[in-house]
Protein backbone atom coordinates (compact mmCIF):
# COMPACT_ATOMS: atom_id res chain seq x y z
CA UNK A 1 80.45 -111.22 -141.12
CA UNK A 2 80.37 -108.06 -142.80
CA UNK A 3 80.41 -106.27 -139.19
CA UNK A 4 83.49 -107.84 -138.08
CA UNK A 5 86.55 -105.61 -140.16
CA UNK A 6 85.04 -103.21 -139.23
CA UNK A 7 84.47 -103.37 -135.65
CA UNK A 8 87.97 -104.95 -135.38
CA UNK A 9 89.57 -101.45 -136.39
CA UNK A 10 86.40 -99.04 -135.31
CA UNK A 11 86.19 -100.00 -131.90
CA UNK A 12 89.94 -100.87 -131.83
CA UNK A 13 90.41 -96.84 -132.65
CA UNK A 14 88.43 -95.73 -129.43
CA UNK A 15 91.81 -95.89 -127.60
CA UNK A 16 93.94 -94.57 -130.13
CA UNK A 17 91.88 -91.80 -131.86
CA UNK A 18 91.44 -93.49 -135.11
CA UNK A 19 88.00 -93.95 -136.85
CA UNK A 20 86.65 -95.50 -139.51
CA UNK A 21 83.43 -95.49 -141.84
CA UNK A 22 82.17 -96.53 -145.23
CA UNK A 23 80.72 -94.32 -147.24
CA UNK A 24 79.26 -95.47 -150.49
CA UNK A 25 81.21 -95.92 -153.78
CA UNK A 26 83.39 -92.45 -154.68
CA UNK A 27 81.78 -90.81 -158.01
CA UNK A 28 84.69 -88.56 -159.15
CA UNK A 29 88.27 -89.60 -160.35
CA UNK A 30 90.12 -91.15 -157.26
CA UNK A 31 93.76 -91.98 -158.45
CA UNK A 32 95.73 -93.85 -161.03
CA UNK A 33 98.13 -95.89 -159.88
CA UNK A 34 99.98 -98.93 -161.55
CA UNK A 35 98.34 -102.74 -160.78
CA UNK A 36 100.69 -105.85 -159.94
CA UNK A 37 101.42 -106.24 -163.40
CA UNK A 38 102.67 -102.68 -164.34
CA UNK A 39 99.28 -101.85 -166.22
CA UNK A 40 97.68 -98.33 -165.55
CA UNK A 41 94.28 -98.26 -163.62
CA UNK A 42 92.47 -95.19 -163.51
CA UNK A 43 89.49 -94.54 -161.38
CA UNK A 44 86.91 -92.29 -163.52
CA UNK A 45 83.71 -90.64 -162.81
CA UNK A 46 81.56 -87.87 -162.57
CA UNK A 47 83.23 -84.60 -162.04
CA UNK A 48 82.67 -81.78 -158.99
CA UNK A 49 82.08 -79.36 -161.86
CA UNK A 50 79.30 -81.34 -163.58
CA UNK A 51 77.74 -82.59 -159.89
CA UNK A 52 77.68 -78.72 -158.92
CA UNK A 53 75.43 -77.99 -161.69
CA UNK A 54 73.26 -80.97 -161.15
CA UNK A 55 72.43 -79.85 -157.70
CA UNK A 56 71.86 -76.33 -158.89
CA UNK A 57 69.59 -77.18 -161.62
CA UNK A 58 67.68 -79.47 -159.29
CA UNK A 59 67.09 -76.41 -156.76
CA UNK A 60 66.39 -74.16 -159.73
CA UNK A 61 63.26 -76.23 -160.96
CA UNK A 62 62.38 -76.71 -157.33
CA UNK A 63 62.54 -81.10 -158.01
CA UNK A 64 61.09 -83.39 -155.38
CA UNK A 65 62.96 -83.21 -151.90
CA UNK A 66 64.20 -86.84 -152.26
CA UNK A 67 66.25 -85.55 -155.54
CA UNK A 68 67.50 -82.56 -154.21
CA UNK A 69 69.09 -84.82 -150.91
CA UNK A 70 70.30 -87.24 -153.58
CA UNK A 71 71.80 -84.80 -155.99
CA UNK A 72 73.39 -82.75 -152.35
CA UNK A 73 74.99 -86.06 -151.22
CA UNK A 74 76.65 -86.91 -154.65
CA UNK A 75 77.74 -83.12 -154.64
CA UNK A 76 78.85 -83.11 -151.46
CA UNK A 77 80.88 -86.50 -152.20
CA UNK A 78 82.48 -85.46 -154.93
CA UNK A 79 83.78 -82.48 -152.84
CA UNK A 80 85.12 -84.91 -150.15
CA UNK A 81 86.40 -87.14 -152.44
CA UNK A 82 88.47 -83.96 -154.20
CA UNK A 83 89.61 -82.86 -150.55
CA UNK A 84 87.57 -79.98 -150.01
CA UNK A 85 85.91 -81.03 -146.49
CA UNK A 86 84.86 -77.61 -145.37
CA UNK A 87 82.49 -77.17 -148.60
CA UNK A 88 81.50 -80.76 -148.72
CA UNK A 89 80.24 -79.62 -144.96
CA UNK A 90 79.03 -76.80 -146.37
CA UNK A 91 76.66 -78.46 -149.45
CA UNK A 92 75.48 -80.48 -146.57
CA UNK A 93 74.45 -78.30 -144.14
CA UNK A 94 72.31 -76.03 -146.86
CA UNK A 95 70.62 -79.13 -147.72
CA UNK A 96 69.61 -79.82 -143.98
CA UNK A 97 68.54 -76.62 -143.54
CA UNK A 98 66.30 -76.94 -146.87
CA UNK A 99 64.91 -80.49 -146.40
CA UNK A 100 64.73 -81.35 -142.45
CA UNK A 101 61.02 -80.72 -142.61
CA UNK A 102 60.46 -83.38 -144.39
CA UNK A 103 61.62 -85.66 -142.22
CA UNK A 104 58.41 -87.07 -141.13
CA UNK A 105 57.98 -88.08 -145.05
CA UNK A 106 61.78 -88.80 -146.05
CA UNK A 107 62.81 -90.10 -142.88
CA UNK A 108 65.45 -92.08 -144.77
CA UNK A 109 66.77 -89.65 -147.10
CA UNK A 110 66.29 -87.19 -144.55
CA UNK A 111 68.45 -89.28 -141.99
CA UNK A 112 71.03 -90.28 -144.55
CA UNK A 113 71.66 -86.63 -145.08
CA UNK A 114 72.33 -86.07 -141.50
CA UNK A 115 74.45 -89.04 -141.56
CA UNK A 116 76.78 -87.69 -144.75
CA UNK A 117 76.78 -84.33 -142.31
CA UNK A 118 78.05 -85.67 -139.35
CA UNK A 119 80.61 -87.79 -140.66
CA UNK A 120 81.94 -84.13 -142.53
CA UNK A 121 81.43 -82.64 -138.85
CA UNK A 122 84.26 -85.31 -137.79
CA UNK A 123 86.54 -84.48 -140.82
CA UNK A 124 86.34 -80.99 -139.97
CA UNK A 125 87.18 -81.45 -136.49
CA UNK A 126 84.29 -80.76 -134.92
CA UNK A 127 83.49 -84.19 -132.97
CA UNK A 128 80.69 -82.68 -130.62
CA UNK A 129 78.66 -81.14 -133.50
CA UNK A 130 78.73 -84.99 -135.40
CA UNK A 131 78.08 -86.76 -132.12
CA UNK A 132 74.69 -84.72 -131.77
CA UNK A 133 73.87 -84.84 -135.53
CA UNK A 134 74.17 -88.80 -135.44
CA UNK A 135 71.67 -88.39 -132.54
CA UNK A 136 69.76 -86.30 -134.93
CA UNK A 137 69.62 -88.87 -137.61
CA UNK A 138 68.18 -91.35 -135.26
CA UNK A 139 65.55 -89.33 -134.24
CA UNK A 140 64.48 -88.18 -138.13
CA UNK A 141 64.60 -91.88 -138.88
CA UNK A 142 61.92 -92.59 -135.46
CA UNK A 143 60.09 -90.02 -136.98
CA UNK A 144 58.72 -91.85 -139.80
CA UNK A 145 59.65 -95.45 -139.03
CA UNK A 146 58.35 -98.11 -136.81
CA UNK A 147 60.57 -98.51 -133.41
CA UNK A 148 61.67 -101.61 -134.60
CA UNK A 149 62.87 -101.00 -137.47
CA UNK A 150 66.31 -101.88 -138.13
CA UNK A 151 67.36 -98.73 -139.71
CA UNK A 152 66.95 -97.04 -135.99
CA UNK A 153 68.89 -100.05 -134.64
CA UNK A 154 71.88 -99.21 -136.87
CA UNK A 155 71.75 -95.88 -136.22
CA UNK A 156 71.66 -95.93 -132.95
CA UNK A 157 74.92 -97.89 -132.62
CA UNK A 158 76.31 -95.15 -134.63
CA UNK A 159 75.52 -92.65 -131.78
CA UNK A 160 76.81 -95.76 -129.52
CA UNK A 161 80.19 -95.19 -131.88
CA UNK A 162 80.40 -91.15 -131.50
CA UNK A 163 80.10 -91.80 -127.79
CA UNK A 164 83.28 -94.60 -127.98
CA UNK A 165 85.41 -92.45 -130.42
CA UNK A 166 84.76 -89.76 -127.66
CA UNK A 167 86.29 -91.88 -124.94
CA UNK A 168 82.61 -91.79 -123.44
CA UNK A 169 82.59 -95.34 -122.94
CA UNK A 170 79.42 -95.76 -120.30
CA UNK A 171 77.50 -94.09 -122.45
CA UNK A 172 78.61 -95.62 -125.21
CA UNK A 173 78.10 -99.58 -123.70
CA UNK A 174 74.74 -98.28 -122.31
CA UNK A 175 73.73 -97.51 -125.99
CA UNK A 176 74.68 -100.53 -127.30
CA UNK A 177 72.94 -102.58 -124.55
CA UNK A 178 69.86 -100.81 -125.71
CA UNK A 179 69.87 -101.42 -128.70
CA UNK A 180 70.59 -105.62 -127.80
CA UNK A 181 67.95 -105.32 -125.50
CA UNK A 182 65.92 -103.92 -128.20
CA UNK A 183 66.81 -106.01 -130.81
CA UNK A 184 66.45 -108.95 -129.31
CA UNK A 185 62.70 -108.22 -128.21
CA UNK A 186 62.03 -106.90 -131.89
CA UNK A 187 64.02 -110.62 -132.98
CA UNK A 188 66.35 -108.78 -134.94
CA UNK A 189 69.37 -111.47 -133.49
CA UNK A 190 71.59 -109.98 -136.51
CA UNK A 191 71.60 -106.66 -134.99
CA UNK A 192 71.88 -107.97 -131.35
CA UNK A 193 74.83 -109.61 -132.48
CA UNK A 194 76.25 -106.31 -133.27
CA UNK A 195 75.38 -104.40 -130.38
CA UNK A 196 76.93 -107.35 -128.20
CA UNK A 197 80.07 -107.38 -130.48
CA UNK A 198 80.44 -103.67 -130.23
CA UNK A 199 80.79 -103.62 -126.33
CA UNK A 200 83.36 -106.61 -126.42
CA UNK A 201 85.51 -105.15 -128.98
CA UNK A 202 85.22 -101.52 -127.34
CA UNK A 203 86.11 -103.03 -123.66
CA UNK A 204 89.21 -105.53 -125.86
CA UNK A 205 90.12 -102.24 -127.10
CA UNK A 206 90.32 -100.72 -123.86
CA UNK A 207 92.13 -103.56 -122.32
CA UNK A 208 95.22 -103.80 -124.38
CA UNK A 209 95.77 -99.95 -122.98
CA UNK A 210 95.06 -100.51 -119.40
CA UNK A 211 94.85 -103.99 -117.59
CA UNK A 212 92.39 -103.46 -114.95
CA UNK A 213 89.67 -103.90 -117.96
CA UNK A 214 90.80 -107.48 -119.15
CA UNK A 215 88.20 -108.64 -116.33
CA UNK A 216 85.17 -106.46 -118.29
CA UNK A 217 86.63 -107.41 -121.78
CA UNK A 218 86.24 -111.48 -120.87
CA UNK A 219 83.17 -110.77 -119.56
CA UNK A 220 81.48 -109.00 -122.57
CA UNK A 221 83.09 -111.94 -124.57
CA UNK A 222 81.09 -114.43 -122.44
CA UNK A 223 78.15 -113.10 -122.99
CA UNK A 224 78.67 -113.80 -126.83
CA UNK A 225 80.27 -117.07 -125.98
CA UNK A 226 76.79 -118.00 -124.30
CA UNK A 227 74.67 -117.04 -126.80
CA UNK A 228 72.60 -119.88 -128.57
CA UNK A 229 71.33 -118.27 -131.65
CA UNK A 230 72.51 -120.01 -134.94
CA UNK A 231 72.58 -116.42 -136.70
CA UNK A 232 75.19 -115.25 -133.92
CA UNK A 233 77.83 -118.01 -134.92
CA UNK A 234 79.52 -115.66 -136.59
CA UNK A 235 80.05 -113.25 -133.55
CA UNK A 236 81.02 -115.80 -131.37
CA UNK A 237 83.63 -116.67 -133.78
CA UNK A 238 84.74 -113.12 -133.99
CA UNK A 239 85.19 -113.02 -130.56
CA UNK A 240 87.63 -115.81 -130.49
CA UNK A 241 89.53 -112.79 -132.43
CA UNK A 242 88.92 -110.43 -129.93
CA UNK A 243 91.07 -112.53 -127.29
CA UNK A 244 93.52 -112.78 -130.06
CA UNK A 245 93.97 -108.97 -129.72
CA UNK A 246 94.41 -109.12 -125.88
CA UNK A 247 96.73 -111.51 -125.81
CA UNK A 248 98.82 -110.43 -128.62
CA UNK A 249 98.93 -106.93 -126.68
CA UNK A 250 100.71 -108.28 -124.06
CA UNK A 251 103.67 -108.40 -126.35
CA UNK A 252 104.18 -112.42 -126.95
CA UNK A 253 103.51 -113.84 -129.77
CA UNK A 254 100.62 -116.46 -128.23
CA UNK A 255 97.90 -113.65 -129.92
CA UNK A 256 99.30 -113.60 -133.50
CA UNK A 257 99.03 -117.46 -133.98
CA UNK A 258 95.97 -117.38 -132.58
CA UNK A 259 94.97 -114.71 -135.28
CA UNK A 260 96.66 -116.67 -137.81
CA UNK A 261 94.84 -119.65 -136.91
CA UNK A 262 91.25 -118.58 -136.53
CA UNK A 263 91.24 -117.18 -139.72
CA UNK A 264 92.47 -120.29 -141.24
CA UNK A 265 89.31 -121.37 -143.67
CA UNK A 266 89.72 -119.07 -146.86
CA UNK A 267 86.93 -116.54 -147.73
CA UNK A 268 86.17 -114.50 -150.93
CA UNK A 269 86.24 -110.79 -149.68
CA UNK A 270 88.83 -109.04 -147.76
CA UNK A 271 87.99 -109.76 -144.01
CA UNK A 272 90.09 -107.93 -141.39
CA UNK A 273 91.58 -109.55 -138.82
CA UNK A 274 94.14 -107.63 -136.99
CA UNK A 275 95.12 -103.76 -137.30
CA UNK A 276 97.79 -102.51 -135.38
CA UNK A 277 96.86 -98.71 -133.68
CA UNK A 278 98.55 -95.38 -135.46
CA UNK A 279 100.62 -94.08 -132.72
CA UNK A 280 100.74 -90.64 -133.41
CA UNK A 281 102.85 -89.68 -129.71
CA UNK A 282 106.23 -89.02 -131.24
CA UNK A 283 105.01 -87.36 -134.08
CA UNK A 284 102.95 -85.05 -132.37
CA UNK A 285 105.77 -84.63 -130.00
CA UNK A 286 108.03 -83.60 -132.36
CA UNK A 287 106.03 -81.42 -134.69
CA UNK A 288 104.78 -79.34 -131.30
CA UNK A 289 108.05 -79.27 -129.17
CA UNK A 290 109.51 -76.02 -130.92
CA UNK A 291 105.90 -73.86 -131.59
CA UNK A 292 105.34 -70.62 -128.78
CA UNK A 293 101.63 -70.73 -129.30
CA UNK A 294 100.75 -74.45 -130.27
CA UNK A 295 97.48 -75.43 -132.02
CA UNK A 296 96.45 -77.73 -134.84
CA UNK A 297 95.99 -77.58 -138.27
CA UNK A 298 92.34 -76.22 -139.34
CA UNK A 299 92.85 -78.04 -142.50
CA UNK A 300 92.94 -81.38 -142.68
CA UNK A 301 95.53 -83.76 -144.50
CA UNK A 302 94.67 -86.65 -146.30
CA UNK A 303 96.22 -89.35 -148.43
CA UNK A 304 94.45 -91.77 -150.28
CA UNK A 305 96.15 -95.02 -149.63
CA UNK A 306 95.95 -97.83 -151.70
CA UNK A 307 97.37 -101.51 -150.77
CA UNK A 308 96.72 -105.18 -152.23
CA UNK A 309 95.93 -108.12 -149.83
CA UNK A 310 97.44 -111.16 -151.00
CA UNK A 311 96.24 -114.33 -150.80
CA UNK A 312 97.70 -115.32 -147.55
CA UNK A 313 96.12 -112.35 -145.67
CA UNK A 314 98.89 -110.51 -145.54
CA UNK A 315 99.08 -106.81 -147.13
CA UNK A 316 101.36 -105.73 -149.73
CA UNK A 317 102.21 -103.20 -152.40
CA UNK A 318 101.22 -99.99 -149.75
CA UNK A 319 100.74 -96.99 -152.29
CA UNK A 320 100.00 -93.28 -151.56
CA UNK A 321 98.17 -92.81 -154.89
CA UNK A 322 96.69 -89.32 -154.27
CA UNK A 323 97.43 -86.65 -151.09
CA UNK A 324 96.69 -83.11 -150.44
CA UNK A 325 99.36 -80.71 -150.82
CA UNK A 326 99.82 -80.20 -146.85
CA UNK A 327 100.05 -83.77 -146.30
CA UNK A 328 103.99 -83.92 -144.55
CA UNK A 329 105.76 -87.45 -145.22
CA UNK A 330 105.92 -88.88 -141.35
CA UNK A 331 102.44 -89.51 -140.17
CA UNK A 332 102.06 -90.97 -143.52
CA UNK A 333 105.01 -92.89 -142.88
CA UNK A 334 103.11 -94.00 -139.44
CA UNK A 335 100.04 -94.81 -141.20
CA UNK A 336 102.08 -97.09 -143.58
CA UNK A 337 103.93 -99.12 -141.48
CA UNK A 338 100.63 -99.79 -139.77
CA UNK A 339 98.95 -101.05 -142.76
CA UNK A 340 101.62 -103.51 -143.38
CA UNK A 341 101.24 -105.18 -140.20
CA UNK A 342 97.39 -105.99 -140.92
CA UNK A 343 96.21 -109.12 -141.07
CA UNK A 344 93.15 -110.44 -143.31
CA UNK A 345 91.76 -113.78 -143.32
CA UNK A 346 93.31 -115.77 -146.39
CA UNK A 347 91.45 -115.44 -149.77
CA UNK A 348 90.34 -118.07 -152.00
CA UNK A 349 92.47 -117.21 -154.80
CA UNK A 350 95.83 -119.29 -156.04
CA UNK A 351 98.96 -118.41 -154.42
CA UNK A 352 100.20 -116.87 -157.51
CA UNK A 353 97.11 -114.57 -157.55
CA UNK A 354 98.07 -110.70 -156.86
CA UNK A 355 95.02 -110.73 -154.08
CA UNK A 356 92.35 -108.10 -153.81
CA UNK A 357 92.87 -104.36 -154.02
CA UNK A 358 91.69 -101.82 -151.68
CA UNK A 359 91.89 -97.98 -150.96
CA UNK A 360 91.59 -96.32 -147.93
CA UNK A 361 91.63 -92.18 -147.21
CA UNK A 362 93.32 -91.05 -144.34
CA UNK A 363 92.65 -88.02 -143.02
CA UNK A 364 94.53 -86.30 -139.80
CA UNK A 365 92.40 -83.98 -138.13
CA UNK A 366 92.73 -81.62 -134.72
CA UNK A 367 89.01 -80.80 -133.25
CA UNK A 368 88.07 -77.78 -132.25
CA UNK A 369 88.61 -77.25 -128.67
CA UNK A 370 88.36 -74.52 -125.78
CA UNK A 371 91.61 -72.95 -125.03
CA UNK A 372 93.14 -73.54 -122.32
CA UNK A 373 91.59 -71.02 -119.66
CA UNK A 374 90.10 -69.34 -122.45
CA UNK A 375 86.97 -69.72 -123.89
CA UNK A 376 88.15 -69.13 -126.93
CA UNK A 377 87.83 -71.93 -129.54
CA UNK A 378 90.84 -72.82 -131.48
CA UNK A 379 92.36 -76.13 -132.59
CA UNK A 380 93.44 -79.56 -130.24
CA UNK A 381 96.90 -79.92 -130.38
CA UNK A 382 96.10 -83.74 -130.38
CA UNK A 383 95.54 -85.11 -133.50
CA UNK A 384 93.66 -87.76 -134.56
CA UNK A 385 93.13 -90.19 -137.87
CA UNK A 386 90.32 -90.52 -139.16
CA UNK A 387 89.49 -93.84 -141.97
CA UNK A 388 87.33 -94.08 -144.78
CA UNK A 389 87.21 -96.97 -146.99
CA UNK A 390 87.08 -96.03 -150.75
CA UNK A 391 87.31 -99.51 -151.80
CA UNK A 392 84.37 -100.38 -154.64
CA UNK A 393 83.94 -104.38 -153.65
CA UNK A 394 85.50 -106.54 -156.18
CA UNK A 395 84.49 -110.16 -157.26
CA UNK A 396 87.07 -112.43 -156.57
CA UNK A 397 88.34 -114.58 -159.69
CA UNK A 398 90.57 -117.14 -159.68
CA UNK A 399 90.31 -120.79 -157.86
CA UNK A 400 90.50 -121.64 -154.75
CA UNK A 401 93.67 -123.58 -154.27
CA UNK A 402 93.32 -126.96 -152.30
């Protein structure tokens, strides 16, 4: 169910402007921050410095395309990871223009490049140039793979996800039932299971906002509630969730034990079950209500945010461990008080366990946007939050208790 947390807050965040994404595990020094038991814990690894002159010395002795992308992303990583977005984006976009013709050969590396770029794109605030490079890592990945492969599958929800975040949600469910449709013929049920989980948590999403969609959200959750295939169980499971969400968005608290007690049976890893929205309104309200000209921030803020979930599901011990230095205390406050309110599905681990530790970064970005009767490009006033999860799995120890 691996799909599920994050659908539950992706597709949740199509309303409310949030995002989120998993990149793989950081590889420079994330934060040090003090564990349940007062001891020190201290993130280490490789440092910008030391991957800057890998990927120069790579270029210099002209090394095989695939090393030069995998010695650009760890680069470029290591920049994101330090805060420096724009030359993360950067690093990135002189590898594509070095290695997209060898896409044909790489169409992997090739399209997990473009992937790493337009994730940066959306960092940097500039949501139509990642939408069109996702679509641009599908079609290096068709280039060299079979149609029904399930690399294209998963990328193609992606674009299905740019479209959503967007508010393009047509285009968005008409992705998604392509790729189900697809899937399904290709007997890839995992993958139709996602696509079909996708357009029920995006129409859920949209629901809790604006009524007239409940109709179209019980739909979408019928048509995983009719599936057959054993591999699906999972979804339709998820989707009892789903109705959770509705119904807890209608401001009783019928949703929340529901929640509570679909997630009843205890499971090893941190599954998310519930994440309330980031309402940003009176922030942005109050940080634009005494500006002449307003406009947003070309730099982004971001806060590394790290949190334990206890054994009962519930989160705990919210920490900002690391920020950047124009990171202002209330939409962190915002993002906090969210995070408390998660819920996870309880953990096999002894009450007396300290749970399983996670770290998120939080970044709030304005995109780049025409002015208004202007067609000069400056920055949304209208921020949004975008979610990464830093978190390098742990193994859960400890018993389960009875």
């Amino acid at each position: 169910m691996i799909m599920i947390p994050l659908a539950l807050v992706l597709l949740q965040s199509a309303i409310s402007g949030q995002a989120v994404s998993s990149p793989p595990p950081p590889s420079v020094p994330l934060a040090q921050s003090a564990d349940a038991e007062g001891k020190t814990i201290v993130v280490v690894g490789r440092r910008v410095e030391d991957s800057e002159r890998a990927l120069a010395a790579c270029i210099a002795r002209n090394c095989p395309p695939k090393d030069e992308i995998d010695a650009s992303l760890a680069h470029a990583e290591n920049q994101f990871i330090a805060g420096d977005y724009t030359e993360a984006q950067r690093t990135l976009a002189k590898a594509r223009g070095r290695n997209m013709r060898y896409r044909k050969e790489l169409p992997v590396e090739v399209g997990d490049l473009l992937r790493a770029s337009g994730r940066m794109l959306a960092l940097n605030g500039q949501r139509d140039a990642s939408r069109i490079t996702a679509i641009d890592s599908l079609d290096a990945l068709k280039s060299g793979l079979p149609s029904t492969d399930r690399r294209i599958f998963i990328q193609r929800l992606a674009v299905g996800d740019a479209f959503a975040k967007e508010g393009r949600f047509i285009a968005a469910r008409d992705v998604y039932n392509k790729v189900a449709d697809q899937a399904n013929a290709a007997g890839d049920i995992r993958v139709k299971g996602y696509a079909l989980f996708r357009i029920a948590g995006m129409y859920t999403t949209i629901a809790t906002k604006l009524p007239d969609y409940r109709e179209t959200a019980y739909r979408s959750l019928r048509r995983i509630d009719e599936t057959t295939e054993p591999d699906l169980a999972p979804f339709r499971q998820a989707a009892e969730l789903l109705r959770c969400r509705m119904e807890d968005a209608t401001g009783g608290k019928d949703g929340r034990a529901c929640l509570q007690a679909s997630g009843a049976d205890r499971v090893s890893t941190a599954e998310l079950m519930y994440a309330p929205p980031i309402d940003l309104t009176n922030w942005r309200r109050e940080n634009t209500s005494n500006v002449v000209v307003p406009h947003g921030d070309a730099t982004a803020q971001w806060a590394d945010i790290a949190f334990w979930v206890a054994p009962d599901g519930k989160v705990r011990d919210i920490d900002i461990v690391r920020k950047s230095a124009n990171a202002d205390g209330p939409w962190l406050k915002l993002v906090t008080e969210a995070l408390g309110k998660r819920l996870y599905r309880p953990l096999k681990l002894a009450s007396s366990d300290p749970g399983i530790r996670r770290i998120e970064r939080y970044s709030l970005v304005y995109d780049v946007a025409l002015a208004k009767g202007s067609r000069i490009r400056t920055r949304s006033t209208v921020p949004h939050i975008e979610i990464l999860d830093l978190t390098v799995e742990p193994e859960v120890s400890g018993s389960a208790t009875a």
